[in-house]
Protein backbone atom coordinates (compact mmCIF):
# COMPACT_ATOMS: atom_id res chain seq x y z
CA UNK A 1 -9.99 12.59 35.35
CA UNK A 2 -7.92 9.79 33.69
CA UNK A 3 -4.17 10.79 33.35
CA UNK A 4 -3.94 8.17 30.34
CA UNK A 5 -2.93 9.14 26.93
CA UNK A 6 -4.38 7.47 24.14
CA UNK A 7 -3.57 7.48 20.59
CA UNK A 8 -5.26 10.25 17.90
CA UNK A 9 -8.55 9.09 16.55
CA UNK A 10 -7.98 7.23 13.15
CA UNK A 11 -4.16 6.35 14.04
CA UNK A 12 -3.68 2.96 14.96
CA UNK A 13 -1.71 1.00 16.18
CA UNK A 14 -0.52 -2.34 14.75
CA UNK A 15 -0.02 -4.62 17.34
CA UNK A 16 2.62 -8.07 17.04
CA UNK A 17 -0.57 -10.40 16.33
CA UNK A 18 -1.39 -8.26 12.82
CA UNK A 19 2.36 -7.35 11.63
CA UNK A 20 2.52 -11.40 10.01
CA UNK A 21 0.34 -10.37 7.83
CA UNK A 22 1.12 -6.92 6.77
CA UNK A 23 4.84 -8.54 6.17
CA UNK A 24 3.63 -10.91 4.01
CA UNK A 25 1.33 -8.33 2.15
CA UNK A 26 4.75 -6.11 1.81
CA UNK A 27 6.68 -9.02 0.86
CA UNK A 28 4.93 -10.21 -2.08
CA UNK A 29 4.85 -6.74 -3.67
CA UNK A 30 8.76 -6.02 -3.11
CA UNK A 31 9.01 -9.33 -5.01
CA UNK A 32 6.35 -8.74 -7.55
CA UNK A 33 7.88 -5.06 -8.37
CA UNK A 34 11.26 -6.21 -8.21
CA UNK A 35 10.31 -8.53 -11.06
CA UNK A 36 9.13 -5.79 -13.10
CA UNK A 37 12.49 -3.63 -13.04
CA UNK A 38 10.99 -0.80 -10.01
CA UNK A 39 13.31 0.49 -7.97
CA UNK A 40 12.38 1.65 -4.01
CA UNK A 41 12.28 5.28 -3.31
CA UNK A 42 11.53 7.19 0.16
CA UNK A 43 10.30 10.31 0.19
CA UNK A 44 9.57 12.78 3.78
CA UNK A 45 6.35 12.27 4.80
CA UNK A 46 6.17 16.36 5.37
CA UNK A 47 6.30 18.55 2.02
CA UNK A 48 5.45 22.62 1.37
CA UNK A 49 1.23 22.92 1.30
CA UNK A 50 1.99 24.69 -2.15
CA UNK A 51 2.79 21.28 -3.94
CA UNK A 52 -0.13 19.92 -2.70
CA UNK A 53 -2.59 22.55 -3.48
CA UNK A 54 -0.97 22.81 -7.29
CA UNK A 55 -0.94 18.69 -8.20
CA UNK A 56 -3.70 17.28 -6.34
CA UNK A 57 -5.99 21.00 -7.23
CA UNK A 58 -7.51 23.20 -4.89
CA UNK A 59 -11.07 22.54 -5.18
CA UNK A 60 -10.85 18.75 -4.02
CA UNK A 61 -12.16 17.33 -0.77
CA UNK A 62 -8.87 16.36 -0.03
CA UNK A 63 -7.33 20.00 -0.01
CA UNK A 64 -10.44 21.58 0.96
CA UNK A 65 -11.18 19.52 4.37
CA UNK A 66 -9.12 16.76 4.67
CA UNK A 67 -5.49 17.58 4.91
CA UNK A 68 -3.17 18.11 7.94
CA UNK A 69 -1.29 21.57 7.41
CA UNK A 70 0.37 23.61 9.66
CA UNK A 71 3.22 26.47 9.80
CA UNK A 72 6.57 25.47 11.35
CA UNK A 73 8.57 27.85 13.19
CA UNK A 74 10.11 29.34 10.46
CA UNK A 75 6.45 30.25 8.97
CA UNK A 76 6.20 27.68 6.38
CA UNK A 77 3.33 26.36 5.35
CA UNK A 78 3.78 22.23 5.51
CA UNK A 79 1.08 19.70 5.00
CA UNK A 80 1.40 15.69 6.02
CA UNK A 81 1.53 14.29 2.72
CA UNK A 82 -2.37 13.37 1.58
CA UNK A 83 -0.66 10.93 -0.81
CA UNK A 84 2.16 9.78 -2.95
CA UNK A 85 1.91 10.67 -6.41
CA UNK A 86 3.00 14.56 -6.17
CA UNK A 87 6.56 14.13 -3.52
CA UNK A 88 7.15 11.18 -5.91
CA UNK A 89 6.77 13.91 -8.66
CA UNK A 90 8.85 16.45 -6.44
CA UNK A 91 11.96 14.33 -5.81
CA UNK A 92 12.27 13.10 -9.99
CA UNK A 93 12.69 16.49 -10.83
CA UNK A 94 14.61 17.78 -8.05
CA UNK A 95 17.11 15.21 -8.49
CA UNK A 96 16.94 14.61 -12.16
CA UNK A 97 15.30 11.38 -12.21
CA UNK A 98 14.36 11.22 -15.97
CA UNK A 99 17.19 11.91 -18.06
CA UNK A 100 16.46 10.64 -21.65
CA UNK A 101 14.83 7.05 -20.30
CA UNK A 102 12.11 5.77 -18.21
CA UNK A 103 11.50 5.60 -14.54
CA UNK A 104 10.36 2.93 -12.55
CA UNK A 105 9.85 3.97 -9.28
CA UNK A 106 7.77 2.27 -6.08
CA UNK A 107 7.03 3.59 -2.38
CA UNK A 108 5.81 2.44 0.48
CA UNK A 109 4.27 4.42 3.71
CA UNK A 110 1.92 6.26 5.48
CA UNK A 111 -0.09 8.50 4.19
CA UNK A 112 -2.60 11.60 6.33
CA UNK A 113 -6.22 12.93 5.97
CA UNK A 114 -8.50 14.01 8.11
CA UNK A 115 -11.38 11.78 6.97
CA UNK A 116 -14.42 9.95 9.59
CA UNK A 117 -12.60 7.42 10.63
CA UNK A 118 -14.58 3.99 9.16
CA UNK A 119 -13.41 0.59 8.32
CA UNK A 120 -10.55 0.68 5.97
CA UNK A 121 -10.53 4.31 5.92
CA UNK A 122 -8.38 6.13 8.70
CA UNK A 123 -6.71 9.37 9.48
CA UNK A 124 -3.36 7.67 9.17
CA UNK A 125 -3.19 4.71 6.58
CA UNK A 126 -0.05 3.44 4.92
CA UNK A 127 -0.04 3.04 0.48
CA UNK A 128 2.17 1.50 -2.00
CA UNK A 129 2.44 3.57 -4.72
CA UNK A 130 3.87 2.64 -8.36
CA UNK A 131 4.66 5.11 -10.77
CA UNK A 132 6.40 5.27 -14.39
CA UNK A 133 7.66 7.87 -16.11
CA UNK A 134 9.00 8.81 -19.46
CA UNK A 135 6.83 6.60 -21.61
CA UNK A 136 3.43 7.68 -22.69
CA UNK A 137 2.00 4.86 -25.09
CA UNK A 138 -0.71 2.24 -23.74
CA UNK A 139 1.38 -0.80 -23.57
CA UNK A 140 2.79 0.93 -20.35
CA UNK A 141 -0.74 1.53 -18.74
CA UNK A 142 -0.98 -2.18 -19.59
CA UNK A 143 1.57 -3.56 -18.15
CA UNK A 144 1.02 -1.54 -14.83
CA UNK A 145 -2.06 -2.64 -14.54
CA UNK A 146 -0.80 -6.13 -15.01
CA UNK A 147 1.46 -5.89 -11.97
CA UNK A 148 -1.47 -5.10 -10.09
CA UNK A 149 -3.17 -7.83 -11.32
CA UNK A 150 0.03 -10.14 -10.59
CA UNK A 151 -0.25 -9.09 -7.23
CA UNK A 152 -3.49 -9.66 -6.25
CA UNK A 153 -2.84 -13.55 -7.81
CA UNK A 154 0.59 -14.27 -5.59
CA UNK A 155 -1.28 -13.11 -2.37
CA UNK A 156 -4.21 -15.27 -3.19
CA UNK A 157 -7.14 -12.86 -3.66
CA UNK A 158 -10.08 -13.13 -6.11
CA UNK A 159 -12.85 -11.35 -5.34
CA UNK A 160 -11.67 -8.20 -7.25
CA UNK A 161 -13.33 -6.74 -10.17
CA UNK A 162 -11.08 -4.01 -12.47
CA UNK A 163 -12.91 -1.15 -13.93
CA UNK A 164 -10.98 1.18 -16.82
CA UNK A 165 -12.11 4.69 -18.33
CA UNK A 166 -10.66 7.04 -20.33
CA UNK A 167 -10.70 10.64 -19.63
CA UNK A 168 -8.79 11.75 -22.53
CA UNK A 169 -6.67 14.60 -23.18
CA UNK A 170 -6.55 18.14 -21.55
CA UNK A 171 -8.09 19.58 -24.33
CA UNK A 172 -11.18 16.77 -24.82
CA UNK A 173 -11.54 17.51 -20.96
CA UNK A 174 -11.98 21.45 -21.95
CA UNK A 175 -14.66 20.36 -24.39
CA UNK A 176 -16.74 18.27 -21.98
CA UNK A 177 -16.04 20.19 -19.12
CA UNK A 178 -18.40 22.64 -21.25
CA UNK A 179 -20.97 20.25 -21.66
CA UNK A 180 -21.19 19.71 -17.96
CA UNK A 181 -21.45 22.77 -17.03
CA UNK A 182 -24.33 23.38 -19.24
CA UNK A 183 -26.42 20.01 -17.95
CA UNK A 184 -25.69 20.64 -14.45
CA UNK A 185 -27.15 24.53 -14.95
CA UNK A 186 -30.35 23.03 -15.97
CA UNK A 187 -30.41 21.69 -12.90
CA UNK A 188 -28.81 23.96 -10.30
CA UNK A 189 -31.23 23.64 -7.89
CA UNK A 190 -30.49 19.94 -7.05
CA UNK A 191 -27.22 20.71 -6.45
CA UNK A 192 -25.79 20.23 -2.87
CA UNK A 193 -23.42 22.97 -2.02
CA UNK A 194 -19.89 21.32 -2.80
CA UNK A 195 -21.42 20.76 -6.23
CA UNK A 196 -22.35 24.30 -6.59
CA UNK A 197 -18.94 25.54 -5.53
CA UNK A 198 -17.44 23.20 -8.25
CA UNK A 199 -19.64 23.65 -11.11
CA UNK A 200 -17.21 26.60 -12.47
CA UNK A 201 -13.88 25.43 -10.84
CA UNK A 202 -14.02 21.77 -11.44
CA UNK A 203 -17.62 20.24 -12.93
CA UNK A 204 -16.23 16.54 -13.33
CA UNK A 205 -15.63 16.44 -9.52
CA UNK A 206 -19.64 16.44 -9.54
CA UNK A 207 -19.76 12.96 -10.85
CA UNK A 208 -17.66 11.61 -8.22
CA UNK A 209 -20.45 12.81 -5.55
CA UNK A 210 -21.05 10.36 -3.12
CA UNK A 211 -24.38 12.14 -2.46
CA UNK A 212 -27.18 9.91 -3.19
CA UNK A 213 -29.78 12.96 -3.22
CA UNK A 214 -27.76 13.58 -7.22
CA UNK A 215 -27.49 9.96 -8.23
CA UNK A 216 -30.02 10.48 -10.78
CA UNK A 217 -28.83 13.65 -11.63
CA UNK A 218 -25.06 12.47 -12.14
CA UNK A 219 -26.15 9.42 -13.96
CA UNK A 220 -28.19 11.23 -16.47
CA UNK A 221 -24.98 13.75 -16.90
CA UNK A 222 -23.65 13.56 -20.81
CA UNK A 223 -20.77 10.76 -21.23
CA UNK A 224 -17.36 12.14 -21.64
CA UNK A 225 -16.25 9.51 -23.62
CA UNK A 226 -18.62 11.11 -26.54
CA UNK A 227 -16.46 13.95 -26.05
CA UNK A 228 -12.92 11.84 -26.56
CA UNK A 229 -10.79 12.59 -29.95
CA UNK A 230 -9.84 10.06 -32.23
CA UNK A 231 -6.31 9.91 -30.48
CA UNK A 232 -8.31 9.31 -27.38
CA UNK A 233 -9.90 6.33 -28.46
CA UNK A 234 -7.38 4.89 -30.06
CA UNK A 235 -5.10 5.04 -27.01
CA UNK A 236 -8.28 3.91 -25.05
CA UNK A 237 -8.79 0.80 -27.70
CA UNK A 238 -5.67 -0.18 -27.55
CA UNK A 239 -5.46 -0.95 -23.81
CA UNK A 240 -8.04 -2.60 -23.78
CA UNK A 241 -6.52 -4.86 -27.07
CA UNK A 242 -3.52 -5.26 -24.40
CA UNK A 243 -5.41 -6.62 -21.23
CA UNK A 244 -7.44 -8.66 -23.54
CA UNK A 245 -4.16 -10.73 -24.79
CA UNK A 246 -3.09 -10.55 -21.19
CA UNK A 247 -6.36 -12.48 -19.83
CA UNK A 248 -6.97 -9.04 -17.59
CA UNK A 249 -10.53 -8.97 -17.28
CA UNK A 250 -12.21 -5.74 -17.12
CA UNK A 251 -15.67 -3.60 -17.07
CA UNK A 252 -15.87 -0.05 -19.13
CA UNK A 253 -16.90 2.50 -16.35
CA UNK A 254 -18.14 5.72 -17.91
CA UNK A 255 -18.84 7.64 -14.29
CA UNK A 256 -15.29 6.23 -13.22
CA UNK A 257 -12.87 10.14 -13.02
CA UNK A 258 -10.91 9.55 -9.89
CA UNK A 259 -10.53 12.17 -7.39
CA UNK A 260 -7.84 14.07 -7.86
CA UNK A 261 -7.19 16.36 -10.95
CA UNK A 262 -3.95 15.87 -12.28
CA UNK A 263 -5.43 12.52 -14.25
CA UNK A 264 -5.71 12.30 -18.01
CA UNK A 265 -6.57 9.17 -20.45
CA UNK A 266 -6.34 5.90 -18.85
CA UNK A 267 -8.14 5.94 -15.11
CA UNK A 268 -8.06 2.22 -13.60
CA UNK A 269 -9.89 1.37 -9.99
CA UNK A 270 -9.70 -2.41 -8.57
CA UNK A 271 -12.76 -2.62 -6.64
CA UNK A 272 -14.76 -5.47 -4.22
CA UNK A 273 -18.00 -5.84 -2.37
CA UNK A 274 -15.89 -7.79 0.18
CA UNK A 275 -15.31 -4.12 2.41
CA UNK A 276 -18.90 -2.43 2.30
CA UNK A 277 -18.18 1.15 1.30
CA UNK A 278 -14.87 1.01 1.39
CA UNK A 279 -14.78 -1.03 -1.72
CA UNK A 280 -11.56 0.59 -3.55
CA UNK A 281 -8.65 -1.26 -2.72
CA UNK A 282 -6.33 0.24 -6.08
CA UNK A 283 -6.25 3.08 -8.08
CA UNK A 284 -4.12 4.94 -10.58
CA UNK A 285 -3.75 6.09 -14.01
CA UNK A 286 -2.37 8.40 -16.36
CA UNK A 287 -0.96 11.73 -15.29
CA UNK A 288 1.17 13.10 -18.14
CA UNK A 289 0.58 17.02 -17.08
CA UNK A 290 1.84 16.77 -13.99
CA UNK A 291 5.85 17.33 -14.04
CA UNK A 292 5.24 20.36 -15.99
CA UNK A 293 2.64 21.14 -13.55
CA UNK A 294 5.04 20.97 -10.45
CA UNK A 295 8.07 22.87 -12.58
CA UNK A 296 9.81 19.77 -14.62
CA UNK A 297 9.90 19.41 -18.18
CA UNK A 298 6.81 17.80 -20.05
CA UNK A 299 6.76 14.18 -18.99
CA UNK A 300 4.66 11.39 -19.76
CA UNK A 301 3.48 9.64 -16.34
CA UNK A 302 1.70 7.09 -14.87
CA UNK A 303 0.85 5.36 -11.63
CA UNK A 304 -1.22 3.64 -8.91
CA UNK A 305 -1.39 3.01 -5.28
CA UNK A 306 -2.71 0.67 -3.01
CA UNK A 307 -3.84 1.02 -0.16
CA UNK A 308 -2.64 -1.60 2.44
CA UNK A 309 -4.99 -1.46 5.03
CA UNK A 310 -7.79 -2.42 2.95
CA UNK A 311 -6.15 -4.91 1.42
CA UNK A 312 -5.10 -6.95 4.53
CA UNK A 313 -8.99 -6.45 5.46
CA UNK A 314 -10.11 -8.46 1.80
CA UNK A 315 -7.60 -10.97 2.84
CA UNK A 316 -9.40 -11.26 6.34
CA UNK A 317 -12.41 -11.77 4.35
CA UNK A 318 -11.18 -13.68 1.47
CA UNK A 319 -9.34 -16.39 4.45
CA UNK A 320 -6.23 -16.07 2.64
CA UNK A 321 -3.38 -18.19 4.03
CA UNK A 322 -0.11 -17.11 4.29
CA UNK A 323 3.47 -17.52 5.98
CA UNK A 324 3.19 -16.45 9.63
CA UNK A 325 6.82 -15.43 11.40
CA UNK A 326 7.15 -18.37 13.69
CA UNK A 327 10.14 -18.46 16.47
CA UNK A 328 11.66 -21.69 15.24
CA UNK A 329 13.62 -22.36 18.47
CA UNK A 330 13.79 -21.62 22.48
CA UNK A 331 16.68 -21.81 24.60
CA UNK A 332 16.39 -23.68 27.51
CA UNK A 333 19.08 -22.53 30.14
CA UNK A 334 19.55 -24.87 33.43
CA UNK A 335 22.16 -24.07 35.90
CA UNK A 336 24.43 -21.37 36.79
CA UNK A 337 27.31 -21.84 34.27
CA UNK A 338 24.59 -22.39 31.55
CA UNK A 339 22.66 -19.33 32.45
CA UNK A 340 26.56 -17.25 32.74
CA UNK A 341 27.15 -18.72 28.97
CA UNK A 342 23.36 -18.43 27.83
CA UNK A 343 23.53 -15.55 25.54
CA UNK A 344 27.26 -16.72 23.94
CA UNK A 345 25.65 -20.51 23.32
CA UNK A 346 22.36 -18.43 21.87
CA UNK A 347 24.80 -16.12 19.24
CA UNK A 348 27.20 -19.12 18.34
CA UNK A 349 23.77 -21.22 17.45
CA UNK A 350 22.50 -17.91 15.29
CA UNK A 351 26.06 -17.98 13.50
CA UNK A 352 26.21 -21.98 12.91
CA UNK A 353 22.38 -21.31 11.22
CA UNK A 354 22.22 -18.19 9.74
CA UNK A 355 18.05 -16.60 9.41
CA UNK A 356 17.01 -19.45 12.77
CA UNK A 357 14.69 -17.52 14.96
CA UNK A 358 15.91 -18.42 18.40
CA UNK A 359 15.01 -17.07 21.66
CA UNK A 360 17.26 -17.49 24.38
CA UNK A 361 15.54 -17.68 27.59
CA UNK A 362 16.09 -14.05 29.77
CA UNK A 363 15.37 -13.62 33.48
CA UNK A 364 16.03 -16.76 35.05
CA UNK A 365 13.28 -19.20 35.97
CA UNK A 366 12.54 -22.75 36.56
CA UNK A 367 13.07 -25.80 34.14
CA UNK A 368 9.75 -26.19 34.28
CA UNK A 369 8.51 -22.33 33.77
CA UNK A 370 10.93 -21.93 30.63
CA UNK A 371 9.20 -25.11 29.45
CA UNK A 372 6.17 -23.25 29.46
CA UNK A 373 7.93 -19.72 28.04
CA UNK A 374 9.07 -22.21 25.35
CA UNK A 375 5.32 -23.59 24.28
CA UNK A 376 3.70 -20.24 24.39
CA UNK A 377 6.62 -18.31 22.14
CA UNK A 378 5.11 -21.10 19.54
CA UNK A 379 8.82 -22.72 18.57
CA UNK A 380 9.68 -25.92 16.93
CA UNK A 381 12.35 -27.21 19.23
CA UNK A 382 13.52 -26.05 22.89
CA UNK A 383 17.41 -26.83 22.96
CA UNK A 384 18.57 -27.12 26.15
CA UNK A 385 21.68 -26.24 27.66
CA UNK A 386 22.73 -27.17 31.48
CA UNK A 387 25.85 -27.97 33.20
CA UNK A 388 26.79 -31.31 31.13
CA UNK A 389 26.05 -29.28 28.03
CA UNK A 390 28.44 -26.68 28.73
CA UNK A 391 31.05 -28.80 29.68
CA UNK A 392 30.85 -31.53 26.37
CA UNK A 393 29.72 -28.51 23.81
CA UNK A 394 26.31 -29.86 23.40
CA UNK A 395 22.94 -29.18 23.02
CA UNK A 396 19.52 -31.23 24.09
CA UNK A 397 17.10 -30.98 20.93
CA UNK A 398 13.49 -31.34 22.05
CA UNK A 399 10.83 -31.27 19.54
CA UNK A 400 7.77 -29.36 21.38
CA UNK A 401 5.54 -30.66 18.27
CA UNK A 402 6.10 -34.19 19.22
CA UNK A 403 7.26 -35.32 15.73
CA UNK A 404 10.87 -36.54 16.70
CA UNK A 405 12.56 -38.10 19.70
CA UNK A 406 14.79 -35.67 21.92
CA UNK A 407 18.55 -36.02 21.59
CA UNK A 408 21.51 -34.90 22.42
CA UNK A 409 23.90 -33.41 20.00
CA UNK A 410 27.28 -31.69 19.01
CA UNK A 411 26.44 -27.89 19.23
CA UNK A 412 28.49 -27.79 15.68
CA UNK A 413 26.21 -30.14 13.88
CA UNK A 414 23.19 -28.43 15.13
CA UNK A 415 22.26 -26.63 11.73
CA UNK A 416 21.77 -30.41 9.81
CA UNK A 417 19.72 -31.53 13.43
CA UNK A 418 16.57 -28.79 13.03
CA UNK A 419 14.59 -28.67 10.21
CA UNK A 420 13.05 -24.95 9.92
């Protein structure tokens, strides 16, 4: 029997060759959502089951099967957050967050649910979530969807497709809610049993069924946006007025309800065919029921999270290029004094040219074997230091691309000798 522990099935690790990427993926959405006015919160990745269970609803997959829970040793019952939205929620009201004006929050982090591992979809997977709140007219569902839509364009990515439905308000949700119960009782016997559990609880999780045994059924089922008040569709309308002067284009998806229950109104998914199954790569909307749901005081809300492992897959796919890290210089130590002053010539070079990516040669080794260190660590220049070096305050500039001739230079006029 193997002695060698391995990680948990669906938690991965992500090794130096794929963390380029993911920077660059986190990097253009600090900058896009900085540009937009959202400020960074953290929240604990471990929250009470309870908040859970009331936000995200009881009779959901992800309650139901899918999230990690456990009692500490005190007896509390704590659950690995299944997403964002709801400790997002948590912390604005336990610390006041909306006092009189709007919100604009954004997190970043991993996320847990016990899900069949599958491309894109794993046990551990990391979001960025975007939320708003204090401001309930459509311009705001707008102009978050925009900053998806901005993001998507600085990293590069096309082959996305947004789709938009309205779910309208708790009470036009009431009506139809009726209405589904009543078609789906007509046909109880083609029900599969998570249907049958929901069909009193929560009908419109039905229509998000993945079970192709009820795609008939499901796609026969009444239209809830026959069921939406005039307030409804006007809030619906003008959205879409708003992405239409925008250049945001869009398809109307009736069957589109999300999966979690605390939406209302606008519902938004960005979608592909780039990632087989797994072909949701954003997903938000409006949530204005929610703070007064967890304990706050009625607030409008609204959000949407993406999640980041699928979305460095599409760039895979798509061949996006983007800025790699690359070590821009390796230090060449030769000699005994010059390996004794190594590590003091490798900090004064880092202060002279503040943000260079220098390695300084560790453990000894031939000229010739650092040479080689130097070529695979994929650096511009190798700057050498030996005994003469030392002794005149200078540094050999070798330029492992070939591009310029090697020289030998005044270690304080070493910033205007690289170009990084």
């Amino acid at each position: 029997m193997s002695n060698k522990i391995q990680s948990i099935r669906g938690m991965n690790d992500l090794l130096p060759e794929d963390t380029p990427r993911w920077q660059f993926v986190e990097g253009v959405m600090r900058k896009t959502l900085a540009a937009y006015g959202y400020s960074e919160i953290r929240m604990p990745i471990v929250e009470k089951s309870e908040l859970f269970k009331r936000s995200i609803g009881e009779v959901t997959d992800i309650v139901e099967k899918e999230m990690y829970s456990f009692a500490d040793r005190n007896g509390d019952e704590l659950t690995l957050r299944p997403e964002g939205t709801a400790g997002c929620v948590r912390a604005v009201i336990e610390n006041n967050l909306v006092r009189g004006a709007a919100q604009r929050l954004w997190y970043m982090g991993p996320m847990f649910r016990h899900e069949r591992p599958q491309r894109g979809r794993y046990r551990q997977f990391h979001q960025l979530g975007v939320e708003l709140f204090g401001l309930e007219s459509s311009d705001v569902d707008a102009e978050l969807i925009s900053i998806s839509a901005r993001i998507w364009r600085e990293l590069g990515i096309k082959d996305v497709t947004l789709q938009i439905n309205s779910l309208g308000s708790t009470d036009t949700r009431a009506k139809y809610r009726d209405t589904l119960v009543s078609y789906f009782k007509e046909s109880y016997e083609q029900l599969d049993e998570d249907s049958v559990r929901r069909l009193e609880s929560n009908p419109l999780r039905i229509l998000d069924s993945k079970n192709r045994d009820m795609a008939e059924l499901i796609q026969n089922a009444p239209i809830l946006e026959e069921a939406l008040s005039d307030e409804d569709r006007d809030h619906f309308e003008q959205l879409k007025a708003y992405l239409d002067s925008m250049g945001i284009a869009y398809e109307v998806n009736p069957r589109l309800v999300r999966g979690l229950d605390y939406y209302g109104r606008t519902v938004f998914e960005w979608v592909t065919d780039k990632l087989g199954a797994q072909g949701t790569i954003c997903a938000g909307g409006r949530y204005d029921g929610l703070v007064e749901q967890i304990g706050g005081k009625s607030t409008p809300a609204v959000g949407f999270a993406i999640g980041i492992e699928r979305l460095v897959e599409l760039l895979k796919e798509s061949a996006v290029e983007f800025k790699q890290n690359r070590v821009d210089a390796y230090l060449v130590l030769v000699g005994d004094a010059a390996i004794s002053a190594g590590l003091g010539v490798a900090e004064k070079i880092r202060e002279l040219i503040p943000g260079i990516e220098l390695i300084a040669n560790l453990g000894g080794g031939s000229f010739k074997a650092q040479f080689k260190r130097a070529d695979r660590s994929g650096a511009h220049y190798a700057l050498v230091v030996g005994e003469d070096e030392i002794a005149t305050e200078t540094v050999t500039v070798k330029d492992l691309s070939g591009e310029q001739e090697q020289r030998n230079i005044a270690l304080t006029l070493i910033e205007s000798s690289l170009v990084l």
